[in-house]
Protein backbone atom coordinates (compact mmCIF):
# COMPACT_ATOMS: atom_id res chain seq x y z
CA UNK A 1 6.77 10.53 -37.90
CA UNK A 2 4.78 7.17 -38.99
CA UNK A 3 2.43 5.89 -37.27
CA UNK A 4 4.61 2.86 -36.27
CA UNK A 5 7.20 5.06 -34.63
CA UNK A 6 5.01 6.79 -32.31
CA UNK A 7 3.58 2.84 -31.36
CA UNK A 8 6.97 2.09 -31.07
CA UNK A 9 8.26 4.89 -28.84
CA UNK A 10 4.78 4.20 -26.48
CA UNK A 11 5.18 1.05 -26.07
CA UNK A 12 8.83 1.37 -24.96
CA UNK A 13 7.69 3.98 -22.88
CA UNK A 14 4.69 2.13 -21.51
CA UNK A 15 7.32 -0.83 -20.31
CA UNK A 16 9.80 1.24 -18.88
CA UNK A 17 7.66 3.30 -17.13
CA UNK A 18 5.49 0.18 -16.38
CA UNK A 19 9.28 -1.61 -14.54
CA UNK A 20 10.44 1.57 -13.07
CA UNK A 21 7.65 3.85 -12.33
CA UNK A 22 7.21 7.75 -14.01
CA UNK A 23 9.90 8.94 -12.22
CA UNK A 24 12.76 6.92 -12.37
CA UNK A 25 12.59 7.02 -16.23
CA UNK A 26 14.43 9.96 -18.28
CA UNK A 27 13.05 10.66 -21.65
CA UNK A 28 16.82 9.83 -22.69
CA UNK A 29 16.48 6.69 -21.62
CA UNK A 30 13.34 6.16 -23.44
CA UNK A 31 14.87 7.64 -26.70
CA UNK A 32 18.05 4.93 -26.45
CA UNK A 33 16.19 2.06 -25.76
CA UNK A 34 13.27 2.85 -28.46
CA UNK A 35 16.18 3.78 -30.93
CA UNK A 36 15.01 7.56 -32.02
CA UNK A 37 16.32 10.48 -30.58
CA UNK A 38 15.14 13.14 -27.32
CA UNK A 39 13.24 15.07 -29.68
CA UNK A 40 11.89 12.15 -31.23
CA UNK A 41 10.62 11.05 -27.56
CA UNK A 42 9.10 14.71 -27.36
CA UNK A 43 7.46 14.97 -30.55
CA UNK A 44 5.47 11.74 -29.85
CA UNK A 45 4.73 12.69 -26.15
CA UNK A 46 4.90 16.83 -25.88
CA UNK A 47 5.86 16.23 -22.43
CA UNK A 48 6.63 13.60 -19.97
CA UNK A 49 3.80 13.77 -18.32
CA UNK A 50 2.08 13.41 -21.59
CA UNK A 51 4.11 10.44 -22.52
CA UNK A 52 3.20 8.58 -19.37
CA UNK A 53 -0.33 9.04 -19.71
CA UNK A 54 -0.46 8.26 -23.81
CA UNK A 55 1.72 4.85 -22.67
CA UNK A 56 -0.47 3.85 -20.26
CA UNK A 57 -1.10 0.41 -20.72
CA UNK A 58 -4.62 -0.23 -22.27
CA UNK A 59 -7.80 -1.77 -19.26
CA UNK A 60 -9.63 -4.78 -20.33
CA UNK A 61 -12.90 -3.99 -21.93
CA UNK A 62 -14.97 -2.20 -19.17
CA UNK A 63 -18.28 -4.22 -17.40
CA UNK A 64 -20.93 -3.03 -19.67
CA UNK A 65 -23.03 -0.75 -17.15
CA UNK A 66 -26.55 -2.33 -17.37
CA UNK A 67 -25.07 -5.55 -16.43
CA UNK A 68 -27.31 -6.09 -12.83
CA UNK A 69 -25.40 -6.29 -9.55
CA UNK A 70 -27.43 -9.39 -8.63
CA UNK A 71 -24.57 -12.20 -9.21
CA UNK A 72 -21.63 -9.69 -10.27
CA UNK A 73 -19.12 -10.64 -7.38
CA UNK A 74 -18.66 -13.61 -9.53
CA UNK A 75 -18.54 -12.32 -12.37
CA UNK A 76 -15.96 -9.55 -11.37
CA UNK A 77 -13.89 -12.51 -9.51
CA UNK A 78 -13.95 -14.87 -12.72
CA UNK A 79 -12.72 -11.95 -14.99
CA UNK A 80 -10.18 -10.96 -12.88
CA UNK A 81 -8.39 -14.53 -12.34
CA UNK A 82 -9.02 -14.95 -16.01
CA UNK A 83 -6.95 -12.41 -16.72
CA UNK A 84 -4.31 -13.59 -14.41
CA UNK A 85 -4.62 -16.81 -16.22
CA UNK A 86 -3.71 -14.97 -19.66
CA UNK A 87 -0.87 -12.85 -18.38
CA UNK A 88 -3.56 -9.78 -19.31
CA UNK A 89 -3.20 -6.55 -17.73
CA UNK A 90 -4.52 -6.24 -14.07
CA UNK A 91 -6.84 -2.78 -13.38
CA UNK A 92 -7.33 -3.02 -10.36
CA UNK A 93 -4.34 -3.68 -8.90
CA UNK A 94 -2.02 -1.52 -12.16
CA UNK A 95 -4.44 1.62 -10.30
CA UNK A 96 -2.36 1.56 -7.58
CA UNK A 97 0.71 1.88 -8.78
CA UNK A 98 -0.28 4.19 -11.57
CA UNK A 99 -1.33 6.90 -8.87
CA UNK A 100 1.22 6.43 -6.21
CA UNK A 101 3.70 7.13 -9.03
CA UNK A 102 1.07 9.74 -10.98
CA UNK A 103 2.55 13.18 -11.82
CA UNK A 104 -0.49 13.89 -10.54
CA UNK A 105 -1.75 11.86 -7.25
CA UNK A 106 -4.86 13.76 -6.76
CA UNK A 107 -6.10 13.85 -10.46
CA UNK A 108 -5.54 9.57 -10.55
CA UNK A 109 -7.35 9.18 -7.55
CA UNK A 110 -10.04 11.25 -8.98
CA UNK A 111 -9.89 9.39 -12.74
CA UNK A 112 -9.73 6.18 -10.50
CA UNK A 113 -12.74 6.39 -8.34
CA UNK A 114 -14.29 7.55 -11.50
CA UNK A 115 -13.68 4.65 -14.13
CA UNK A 116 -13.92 2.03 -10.98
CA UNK A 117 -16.31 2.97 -8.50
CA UNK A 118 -18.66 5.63 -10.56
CA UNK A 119 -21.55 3.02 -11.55
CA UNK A 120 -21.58 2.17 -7.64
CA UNK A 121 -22.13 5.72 -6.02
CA UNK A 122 -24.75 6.27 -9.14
CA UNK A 123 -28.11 8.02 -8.03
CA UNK A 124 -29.23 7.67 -3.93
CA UNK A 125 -30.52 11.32 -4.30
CA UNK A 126 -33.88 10.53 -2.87
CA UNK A 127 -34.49 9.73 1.17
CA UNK A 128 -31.65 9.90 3.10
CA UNK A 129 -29.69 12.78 1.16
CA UNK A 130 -25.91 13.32 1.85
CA UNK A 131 -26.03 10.37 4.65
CA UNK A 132 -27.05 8.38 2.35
CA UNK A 133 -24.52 9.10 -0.16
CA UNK A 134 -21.89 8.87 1.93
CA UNK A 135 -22.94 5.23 2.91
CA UNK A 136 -22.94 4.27 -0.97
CA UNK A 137 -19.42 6.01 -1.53
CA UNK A 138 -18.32 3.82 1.89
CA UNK A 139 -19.82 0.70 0.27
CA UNK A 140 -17.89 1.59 -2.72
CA UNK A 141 -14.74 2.25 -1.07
CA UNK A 142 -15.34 -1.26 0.71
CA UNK A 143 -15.68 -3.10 -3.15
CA UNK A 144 -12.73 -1.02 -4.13
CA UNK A 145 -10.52 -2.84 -1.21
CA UNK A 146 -12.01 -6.11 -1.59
CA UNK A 147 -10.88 -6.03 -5.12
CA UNK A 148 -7.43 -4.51 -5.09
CA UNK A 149 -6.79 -6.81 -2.22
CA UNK A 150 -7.40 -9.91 -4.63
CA UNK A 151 -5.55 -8.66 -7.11
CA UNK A 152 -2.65 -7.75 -4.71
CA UNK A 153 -3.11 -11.20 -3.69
CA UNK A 154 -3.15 -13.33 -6.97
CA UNK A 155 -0.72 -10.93 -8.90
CA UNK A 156 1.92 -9.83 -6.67
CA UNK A 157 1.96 -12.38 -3.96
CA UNK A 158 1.21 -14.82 -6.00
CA UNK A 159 -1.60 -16.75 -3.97
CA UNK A 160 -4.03 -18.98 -5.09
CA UNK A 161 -2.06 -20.64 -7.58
CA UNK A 162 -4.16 -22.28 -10.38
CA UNK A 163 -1.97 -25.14 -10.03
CA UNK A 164 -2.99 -26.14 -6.61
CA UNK A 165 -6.15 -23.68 -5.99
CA UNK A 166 -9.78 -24.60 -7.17
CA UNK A 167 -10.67 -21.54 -9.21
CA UNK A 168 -14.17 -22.69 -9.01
CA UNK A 169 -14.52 -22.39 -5.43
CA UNK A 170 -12.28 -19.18 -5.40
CA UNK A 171 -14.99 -17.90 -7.56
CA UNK A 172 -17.47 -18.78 -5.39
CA UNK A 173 -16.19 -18.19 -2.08
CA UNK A 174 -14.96 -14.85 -2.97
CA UNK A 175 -17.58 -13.61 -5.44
CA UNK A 176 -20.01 -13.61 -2.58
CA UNK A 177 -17.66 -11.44 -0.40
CA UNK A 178 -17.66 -9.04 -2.92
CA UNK A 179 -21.56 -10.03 -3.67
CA UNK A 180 -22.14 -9.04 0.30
CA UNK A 181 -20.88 -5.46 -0.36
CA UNK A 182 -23.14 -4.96 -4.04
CA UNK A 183 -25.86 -5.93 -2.20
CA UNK A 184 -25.65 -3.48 0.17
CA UNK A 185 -25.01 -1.06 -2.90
CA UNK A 186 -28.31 -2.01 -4.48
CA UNK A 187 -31.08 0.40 -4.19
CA UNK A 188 -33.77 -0.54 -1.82
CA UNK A 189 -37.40 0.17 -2.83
C-alpha cells in the first residue's frame, strides 16, 4: 500500500464519515467511493473504529499554552470567525458532533474536555481544595458553552454574516463575554 492510497482512502473516509456520521457509513461504501477494495479499507484502518479516528479531520494549530488569559476572549473569538471566513475546520463546534456520533461517547467527552478545557482547570490545588476545583471545572464548562454556542451560531445557523455583521465589534462584544468567564478562571493571589 503507498502512502498515497492510505491518504486517499482517509480522506474519503474522513468526508463520508464527516456528511453522514460513524454510523451510517459501511466500510463498503468507503471502499467504492475511494476505488480500492473492503480489505483495502481494512488494511489502512484495522477497524472501523480505527478508521474513524485516523480520518478525523485535522484541529487548527492549538493556542500555544503560555499565551496569558488577560485579552484571550478576543483572541479565541477572532480565530474562530477567521476560520469561518476561510472555510477552515471548526473545533469547537466539529466536537460535538464527533462525540454524539463517537464509537465511544464517554472516551470523546473525556479526549474533549482534555484538548479544550485542560489549560483552564490547570492547578487550584492550594486554598479552597475540591470546592475550589469544582468552581474552575464550572468556569470551564461555562467557556466551553460560550464557545460551542458561537460556533453553533456562525457555522450552522449561519448568523453574523460577514456580509452584513461588523466582525470588529463581534470581536469585541463577544470576546469580553468569553473574557468575563477567563477572568474568573484566573488565579487570584
Amino acid at each position: 500500500m503507498t502512502e498515497t492510497t492510505r491518504d486517499h482512502v482517509l480522506q474519503v473516509a474522513r468526508q463520508l464519515f464527516g456528511e453522514r456520521g460513524y454510523s451510517s457509513v459501511t466500510i463498503r461504501e468507503i471502499a467504492a467511493a475511494a476505488g480500492v477494495s473492503p480489505a483495502m479499507v481494512m488494511k489502512v484502518g484495522g477497524s472501523k473504529q480505527q478508521l474513524h479516528a485516523d480520518a478525523t479531520p485535522l484541529e487548527p494549530e492549538p493556542l500555544p499554552r503560555d499565551i496569558p488569559l488577560e485579552g484571550l476572549g478576543e483572541v479565541l473569538v477572532r480565530r474562530m470567525l477567521t476560520r469561518r471566513d476561510e472555510a477552515a475546520a471548526e473545533p469547537w463546534l466539529r466536537a460535538i458532533y464527533l462525540i454524539v456520533d463517537a464509537p465511544d461517547p464517554v472516551s470523546a467527552r473525556r479526549e474533549f474536555r482534555e484538548r479544550f478545557l485542560s489549560r483552564f482547570e490547570e492547578g487550584d490545588s492550594g486554598p479552597g481544595g475540591q470546592a475550589a476545583r469544582e468552581q474552575t471545572r464550572l468556569q470551564a464548562d461555562q467557556l466551553a458553552c460560550l464557545m460551542v454556542g458561537l460556533a453553533a451560531g456562525v457555522r450552522t445557523l449561519r448568523l453574523l454574516d460577514p456580509a452584513t455583521t461588523d466582525t470588529e465589534a463581534v470581536v469585541a462584544d463577544y470576546g469580553a463575554l468569553v473574557q468575563q468567564v477567563l477572568d474568573r478562571l484566573a488565579p487570584t493571589a
